[in-house]
Protein backbone atom coordinates (compact mmCIF):
# COMPACT_ATOMS: atom_id res chain seq x y z
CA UNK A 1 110.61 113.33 78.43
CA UNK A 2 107.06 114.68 78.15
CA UNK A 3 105.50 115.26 74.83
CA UNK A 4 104.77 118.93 73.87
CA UNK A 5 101.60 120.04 72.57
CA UNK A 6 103.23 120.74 68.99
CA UNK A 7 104.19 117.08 69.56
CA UNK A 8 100.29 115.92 70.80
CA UNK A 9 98.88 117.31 67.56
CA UNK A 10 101.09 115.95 65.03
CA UNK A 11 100.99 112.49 66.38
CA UNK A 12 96.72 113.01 66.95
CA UNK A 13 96.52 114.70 63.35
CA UNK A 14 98.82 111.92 61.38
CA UNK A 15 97.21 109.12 63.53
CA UNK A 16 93.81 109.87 63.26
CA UNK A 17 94.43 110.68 59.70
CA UNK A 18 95.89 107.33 58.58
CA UNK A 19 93.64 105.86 61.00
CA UNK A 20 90.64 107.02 59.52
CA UNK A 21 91.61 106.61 55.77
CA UNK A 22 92.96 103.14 56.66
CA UNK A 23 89.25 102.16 57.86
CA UNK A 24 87.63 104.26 54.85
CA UNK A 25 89.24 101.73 52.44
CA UNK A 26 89.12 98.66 54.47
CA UNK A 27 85.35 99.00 54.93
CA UNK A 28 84.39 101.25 52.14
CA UNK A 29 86.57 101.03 49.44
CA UNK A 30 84.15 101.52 46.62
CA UNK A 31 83.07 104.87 48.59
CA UNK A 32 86.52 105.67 49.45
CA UNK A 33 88.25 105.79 45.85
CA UNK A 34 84.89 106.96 44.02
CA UNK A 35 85.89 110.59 46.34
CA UNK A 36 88.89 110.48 43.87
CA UNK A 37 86.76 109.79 40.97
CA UNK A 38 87.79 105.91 40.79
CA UNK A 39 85.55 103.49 40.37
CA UNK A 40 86.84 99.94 41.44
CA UNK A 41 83.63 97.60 40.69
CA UNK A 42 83.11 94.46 42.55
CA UNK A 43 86.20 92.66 41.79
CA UNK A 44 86.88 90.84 44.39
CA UNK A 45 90.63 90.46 43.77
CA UNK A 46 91.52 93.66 43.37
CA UNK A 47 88.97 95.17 46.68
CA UNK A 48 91.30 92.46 48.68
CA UNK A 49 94.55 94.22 47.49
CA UNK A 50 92.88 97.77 48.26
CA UNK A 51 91.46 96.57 51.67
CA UNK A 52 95.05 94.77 53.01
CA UNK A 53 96.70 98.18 52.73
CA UNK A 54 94.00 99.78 54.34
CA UNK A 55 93.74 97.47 57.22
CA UNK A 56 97.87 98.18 57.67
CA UNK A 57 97.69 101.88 57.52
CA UNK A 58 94.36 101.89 60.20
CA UNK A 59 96.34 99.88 62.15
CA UNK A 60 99.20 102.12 61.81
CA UNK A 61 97.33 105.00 63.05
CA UNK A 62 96.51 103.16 65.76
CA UNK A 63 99.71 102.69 66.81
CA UNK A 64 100.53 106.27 65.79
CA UNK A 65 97.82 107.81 68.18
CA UNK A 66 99.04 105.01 71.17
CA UNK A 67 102.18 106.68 71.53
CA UNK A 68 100.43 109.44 72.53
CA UNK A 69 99.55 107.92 75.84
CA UNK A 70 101.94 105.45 76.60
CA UNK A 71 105.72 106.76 76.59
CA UNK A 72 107.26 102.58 75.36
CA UNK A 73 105.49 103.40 72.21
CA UNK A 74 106.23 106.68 71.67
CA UNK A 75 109.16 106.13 69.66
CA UNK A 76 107.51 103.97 67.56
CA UNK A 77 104.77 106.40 67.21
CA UNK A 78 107.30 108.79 66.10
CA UNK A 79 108.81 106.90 62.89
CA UNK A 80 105.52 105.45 61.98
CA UNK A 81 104.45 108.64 61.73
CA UNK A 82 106.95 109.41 59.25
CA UNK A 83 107.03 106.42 58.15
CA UNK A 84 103.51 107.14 56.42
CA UNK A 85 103.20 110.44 56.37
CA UNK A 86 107.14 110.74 54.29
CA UNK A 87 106.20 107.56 51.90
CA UNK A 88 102.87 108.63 50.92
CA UNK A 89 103.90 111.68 49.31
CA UNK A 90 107.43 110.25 48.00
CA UNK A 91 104.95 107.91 45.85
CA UNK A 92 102.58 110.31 44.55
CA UNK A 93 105.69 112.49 43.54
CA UNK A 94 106.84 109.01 41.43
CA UNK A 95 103.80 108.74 40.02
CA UNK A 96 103.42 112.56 39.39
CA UNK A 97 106.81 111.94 37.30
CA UNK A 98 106.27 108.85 35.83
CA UNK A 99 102.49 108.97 34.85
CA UNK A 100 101.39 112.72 34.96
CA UNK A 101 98.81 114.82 36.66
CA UNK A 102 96.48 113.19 38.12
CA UNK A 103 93.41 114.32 39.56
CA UNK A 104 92.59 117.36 41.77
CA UNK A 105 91.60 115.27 44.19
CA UNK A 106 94.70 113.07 44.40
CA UNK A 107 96.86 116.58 44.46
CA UNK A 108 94.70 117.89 47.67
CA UNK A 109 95.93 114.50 49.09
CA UNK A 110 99.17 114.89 48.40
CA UNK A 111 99.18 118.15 49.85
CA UNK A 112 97.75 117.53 52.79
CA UNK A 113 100.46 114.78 53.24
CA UNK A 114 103.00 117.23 52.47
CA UNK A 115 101.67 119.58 55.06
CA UNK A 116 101.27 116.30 58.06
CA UNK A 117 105.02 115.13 57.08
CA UNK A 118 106.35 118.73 57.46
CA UNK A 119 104.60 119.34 61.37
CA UNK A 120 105.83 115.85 62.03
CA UNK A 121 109.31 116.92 60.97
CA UNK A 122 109.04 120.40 62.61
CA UNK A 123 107.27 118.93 65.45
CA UNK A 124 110.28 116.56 66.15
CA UNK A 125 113.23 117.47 64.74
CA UNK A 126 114.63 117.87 67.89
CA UNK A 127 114.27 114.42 68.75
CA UNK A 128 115.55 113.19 65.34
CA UNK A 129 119.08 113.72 65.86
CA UNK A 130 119.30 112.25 69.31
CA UNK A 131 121.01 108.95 69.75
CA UNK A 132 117.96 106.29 71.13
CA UNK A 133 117.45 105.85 74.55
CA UNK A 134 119.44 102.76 76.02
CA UNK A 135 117.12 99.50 76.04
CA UNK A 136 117.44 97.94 79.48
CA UNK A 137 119.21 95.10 80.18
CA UNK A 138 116.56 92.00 80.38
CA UNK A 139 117.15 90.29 84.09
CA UNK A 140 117.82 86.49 83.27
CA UNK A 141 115.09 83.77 84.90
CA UNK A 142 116.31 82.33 87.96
């Protein structure tokens, strides 16, 4: 089944989203977080926790916008998508609950999550309920 063009422009938006925050704090955290009125320092310990995160979710956009173009991946594509683009917001909620506000900036985030996770879901909700596609028997070596 071909992709739709609602379907193109959530996976482009969510993948090119998480892949360019991903690369923002793998390469720039100090940059990246002062946006949200952070400041991290030079601790080296706590950049590598910041940057290993940041390295996954680039390379889960990646894989996000690969499914795009090739149809094996697109699957995958799909529930990375929501993988990142559900969790992200479920966490800031917790937070929201458990610490408080926090700031503006961190709310425009988790808004724009909101608004990626819900054209993912509209996007594909179609797909979502359909049982997966049967994987093809693998031919034994002869």
């Amino acid at each position: 089944m071909k992709l739709t063009l609602i379907e193109k422009i959530a996976l482009g938006l969510s993948g090119l989203t998480a892949l360019t925050i991903g690369a923002s704090i793998l390469f720039a955290p100090n940059a990246f977080y002062a946006s949200y009125g952070i400041t991290l320092g030079d601790d080296a310990n706590l950049l590598s926790e910041l940057r290993a995160p940041g390295a996954g979710l680039a390379a889960s956009g990646g894989l996000i916008l690969l499914g795009i173009r090739r149809r094996a991946l697109l699957s995958v594509s799909v529930a990375m998508s929501l993988t990142v683009f559900v969790s992200f917001p479920t966490g800031r909620l917790i937070g929201l609950a458990l610490d408080g506000l926090p700031s503006g900036s961190v709310i425009a985030a988790l808004a724009v999550e909101l608004a990626i996770a819900a054209l993912l879901i509209a996007a594909f909700r179609h797909r979502l309920w359909q049982p997966a596609s049967p994987v093809p028997a693998a031919h034994p070596a002869r």
